[in-house]
C-alpha atoms as a PDB file:
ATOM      1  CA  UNK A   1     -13.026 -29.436  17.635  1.00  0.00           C
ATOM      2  CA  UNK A   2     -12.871 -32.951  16.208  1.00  0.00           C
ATOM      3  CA  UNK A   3     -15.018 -35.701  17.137  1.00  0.00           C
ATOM      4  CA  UNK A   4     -14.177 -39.455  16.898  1.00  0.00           C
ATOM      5  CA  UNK A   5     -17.653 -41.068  16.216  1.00  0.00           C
ATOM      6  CA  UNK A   6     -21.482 -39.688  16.894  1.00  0.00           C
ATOM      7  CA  UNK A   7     -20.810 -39.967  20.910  1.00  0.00           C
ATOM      8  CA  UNK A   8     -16.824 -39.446  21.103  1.00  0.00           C
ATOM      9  CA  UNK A   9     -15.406 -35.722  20.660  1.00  0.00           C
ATOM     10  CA  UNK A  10     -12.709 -33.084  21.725  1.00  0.00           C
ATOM     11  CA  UNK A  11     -13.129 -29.414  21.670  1.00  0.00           C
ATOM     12  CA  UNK A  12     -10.283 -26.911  22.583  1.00  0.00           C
ATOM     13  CA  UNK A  13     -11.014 -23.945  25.013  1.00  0.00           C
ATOM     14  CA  UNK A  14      -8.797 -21.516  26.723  1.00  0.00           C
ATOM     15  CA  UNK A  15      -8.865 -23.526  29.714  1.00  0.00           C
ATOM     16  CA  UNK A  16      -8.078 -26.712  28.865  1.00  0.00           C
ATOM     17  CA  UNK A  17      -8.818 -29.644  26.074  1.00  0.00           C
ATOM     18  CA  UNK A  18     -12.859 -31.099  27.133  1.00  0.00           C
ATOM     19  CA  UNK A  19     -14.189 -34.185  25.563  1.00  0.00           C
ATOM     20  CA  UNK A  20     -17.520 -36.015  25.626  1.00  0.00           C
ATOM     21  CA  UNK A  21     -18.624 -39.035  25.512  1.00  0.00           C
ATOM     22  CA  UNK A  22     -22.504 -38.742  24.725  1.00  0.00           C
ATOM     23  CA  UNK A  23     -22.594 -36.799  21.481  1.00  0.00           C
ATOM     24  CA  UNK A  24     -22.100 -33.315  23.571  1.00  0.00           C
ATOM     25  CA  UNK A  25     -24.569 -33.198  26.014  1.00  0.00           C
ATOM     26  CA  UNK A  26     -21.942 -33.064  28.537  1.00  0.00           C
ATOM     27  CA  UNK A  27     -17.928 -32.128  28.922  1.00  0.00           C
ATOM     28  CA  UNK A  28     -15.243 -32.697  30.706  1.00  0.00           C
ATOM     29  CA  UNK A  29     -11.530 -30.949  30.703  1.00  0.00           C
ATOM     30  CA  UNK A  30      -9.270 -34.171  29.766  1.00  0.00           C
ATOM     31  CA  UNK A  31      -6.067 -31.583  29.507  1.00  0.00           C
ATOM     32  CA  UNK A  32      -6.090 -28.935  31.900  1.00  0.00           C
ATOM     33  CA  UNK A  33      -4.057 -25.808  30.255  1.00  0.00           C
ATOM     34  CA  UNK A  34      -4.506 -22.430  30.461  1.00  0.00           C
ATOM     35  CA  UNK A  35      -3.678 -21.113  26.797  1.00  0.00           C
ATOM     36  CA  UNK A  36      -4.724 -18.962  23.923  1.00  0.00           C
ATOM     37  CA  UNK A  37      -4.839 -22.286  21.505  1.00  0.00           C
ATOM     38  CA  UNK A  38      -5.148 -25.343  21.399  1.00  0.00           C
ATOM     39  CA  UNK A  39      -5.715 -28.400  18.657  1.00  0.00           C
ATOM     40  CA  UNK A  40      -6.910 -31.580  19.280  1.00  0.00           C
ATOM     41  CA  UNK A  41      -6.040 -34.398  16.832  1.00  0.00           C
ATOM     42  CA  UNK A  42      -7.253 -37.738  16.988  1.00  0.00           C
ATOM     43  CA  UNK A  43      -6.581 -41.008  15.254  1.00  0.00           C
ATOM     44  CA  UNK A  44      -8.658 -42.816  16.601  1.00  0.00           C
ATOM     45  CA  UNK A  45     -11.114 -43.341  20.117  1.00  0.00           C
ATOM     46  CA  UNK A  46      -7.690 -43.975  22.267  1.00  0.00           C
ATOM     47  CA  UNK A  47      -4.510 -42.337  20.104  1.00  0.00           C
ATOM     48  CA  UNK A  48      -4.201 -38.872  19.754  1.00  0.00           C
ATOM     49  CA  UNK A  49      -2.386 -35.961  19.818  1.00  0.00           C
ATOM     50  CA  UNK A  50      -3.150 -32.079  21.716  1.00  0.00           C
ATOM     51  CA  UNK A  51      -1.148 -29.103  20.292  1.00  0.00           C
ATOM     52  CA  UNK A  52      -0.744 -26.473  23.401  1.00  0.00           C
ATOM     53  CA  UNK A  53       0.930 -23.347  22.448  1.00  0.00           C
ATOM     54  CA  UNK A  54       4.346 -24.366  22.817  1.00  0.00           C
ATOM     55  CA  UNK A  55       3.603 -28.133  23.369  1.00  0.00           C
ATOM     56  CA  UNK A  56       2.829 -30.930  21.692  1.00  0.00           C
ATOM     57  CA  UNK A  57       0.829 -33.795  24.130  1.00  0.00           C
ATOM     58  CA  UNK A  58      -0.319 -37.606  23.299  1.00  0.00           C
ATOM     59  CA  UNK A  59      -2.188 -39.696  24.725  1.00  0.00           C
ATOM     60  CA  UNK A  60      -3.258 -43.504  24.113  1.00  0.00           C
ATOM     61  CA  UNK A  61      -5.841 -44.162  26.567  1.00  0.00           C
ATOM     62  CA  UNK A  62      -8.134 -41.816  25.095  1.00  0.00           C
ATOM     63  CA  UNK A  63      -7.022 -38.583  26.915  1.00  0.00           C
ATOM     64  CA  UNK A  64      -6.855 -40.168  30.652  1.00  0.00           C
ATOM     65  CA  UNK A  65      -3.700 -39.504  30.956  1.00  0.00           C
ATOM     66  CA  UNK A  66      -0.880 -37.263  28.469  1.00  0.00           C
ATOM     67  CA  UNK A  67       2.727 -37.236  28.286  1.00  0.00           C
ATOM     68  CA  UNK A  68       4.590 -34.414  26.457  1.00  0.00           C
ATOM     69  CA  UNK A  69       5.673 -35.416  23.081  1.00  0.00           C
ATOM     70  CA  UNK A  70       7.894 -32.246  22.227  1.00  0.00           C
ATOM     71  CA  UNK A  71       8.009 -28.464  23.947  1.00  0.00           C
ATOM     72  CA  UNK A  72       9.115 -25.586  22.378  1.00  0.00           C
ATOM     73  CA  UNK A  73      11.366 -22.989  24.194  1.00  0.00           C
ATOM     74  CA  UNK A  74      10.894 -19.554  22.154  1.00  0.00           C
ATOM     75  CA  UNK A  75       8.407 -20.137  18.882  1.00  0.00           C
ATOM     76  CA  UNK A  76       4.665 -21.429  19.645  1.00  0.00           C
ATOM     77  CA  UNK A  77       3.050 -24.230  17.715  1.00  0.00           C
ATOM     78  CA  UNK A  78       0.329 -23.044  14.896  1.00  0.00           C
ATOM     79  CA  UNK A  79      -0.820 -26.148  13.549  1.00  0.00           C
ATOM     80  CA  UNK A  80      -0.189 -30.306  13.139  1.00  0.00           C
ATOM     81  CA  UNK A  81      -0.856 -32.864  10.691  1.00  0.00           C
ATOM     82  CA  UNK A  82      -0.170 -36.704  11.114  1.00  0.00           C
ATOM     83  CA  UNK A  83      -0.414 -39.870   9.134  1.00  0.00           C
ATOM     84  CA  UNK A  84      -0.625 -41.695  11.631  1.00  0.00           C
ATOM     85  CA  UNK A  85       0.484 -42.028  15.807  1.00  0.00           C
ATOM     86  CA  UNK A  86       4.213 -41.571  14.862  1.00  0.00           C
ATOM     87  CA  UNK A  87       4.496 -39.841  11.760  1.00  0.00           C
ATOM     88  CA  UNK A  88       3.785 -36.190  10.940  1.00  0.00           C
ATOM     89  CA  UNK A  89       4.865 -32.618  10.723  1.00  0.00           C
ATOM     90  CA  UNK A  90       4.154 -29.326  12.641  1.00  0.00           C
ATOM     91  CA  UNK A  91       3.877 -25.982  11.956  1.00  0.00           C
ATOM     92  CA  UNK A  92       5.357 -22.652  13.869  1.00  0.00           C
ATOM     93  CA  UNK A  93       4.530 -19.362  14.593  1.00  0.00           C
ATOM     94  CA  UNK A  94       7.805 -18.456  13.815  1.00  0.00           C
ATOM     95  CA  UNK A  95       7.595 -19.826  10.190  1.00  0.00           C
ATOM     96  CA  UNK A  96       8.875 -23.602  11.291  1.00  0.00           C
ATOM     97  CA  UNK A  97       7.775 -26.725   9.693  1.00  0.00           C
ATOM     98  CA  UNK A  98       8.920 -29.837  11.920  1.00  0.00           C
ATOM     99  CA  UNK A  99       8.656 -33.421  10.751  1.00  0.00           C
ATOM    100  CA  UNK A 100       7.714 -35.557  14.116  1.00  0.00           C
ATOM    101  CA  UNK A 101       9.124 -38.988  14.113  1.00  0.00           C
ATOM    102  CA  UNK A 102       7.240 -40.227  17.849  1.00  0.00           C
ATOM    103  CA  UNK A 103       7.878 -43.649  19.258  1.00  0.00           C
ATOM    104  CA  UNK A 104       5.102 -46.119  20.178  1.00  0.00           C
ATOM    105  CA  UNK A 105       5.872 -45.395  23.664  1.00  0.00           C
END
């Protein structure tokens, strides 16, 4: 779970990534996914990243709408870290550390 300010937040569930807008008096599923885990990570109210089990998604309209940043084939994702919207570094299952270089697109 991570929330942006008092009113803005994310929470992962095993259907999907919901977010609020009031301070979490009500939810809605922003990323639709049917998985075991899931980790939202923010930058700020528009920018931010969702680790699915084997894929990494971003968004920059503050999760209207996702594009897949990177997708693993055989390892799942265990955790992710950034400095900022294109720098940072993932974790594996398998024992992988990945440093993600994303473009502003």
């Amino acid at each position: 779970m991570q929330f942006i300010d008092s009113l803005i937040g994310y929470c992962a569930t095993h259907k999907g990534l919901l977010k609020t807008t009031n301070g979490g008096l009500t939810w809605i599923n922003c990323l639709t996914a049917i998985t075991k885990f899931m980790i939202p990570y923010f930058i700020d109210t528009y920018n931010g990243y969702c680790v699915n089990e084997n894929a990494i998604y971003k968004t920059n309209d503050g999760g209207a709408n996702w594009k897949t940043s990177c997708k693993l084939n055989t390892d799942r994702f265990s955790g992710l870290h950034l400095l900022d919207m294109n720098t940072g570094w993932a974790s594996t299952f398998g024992g992988y550390f990945l440093k993600l270089k994303c473009s502003n697109s």
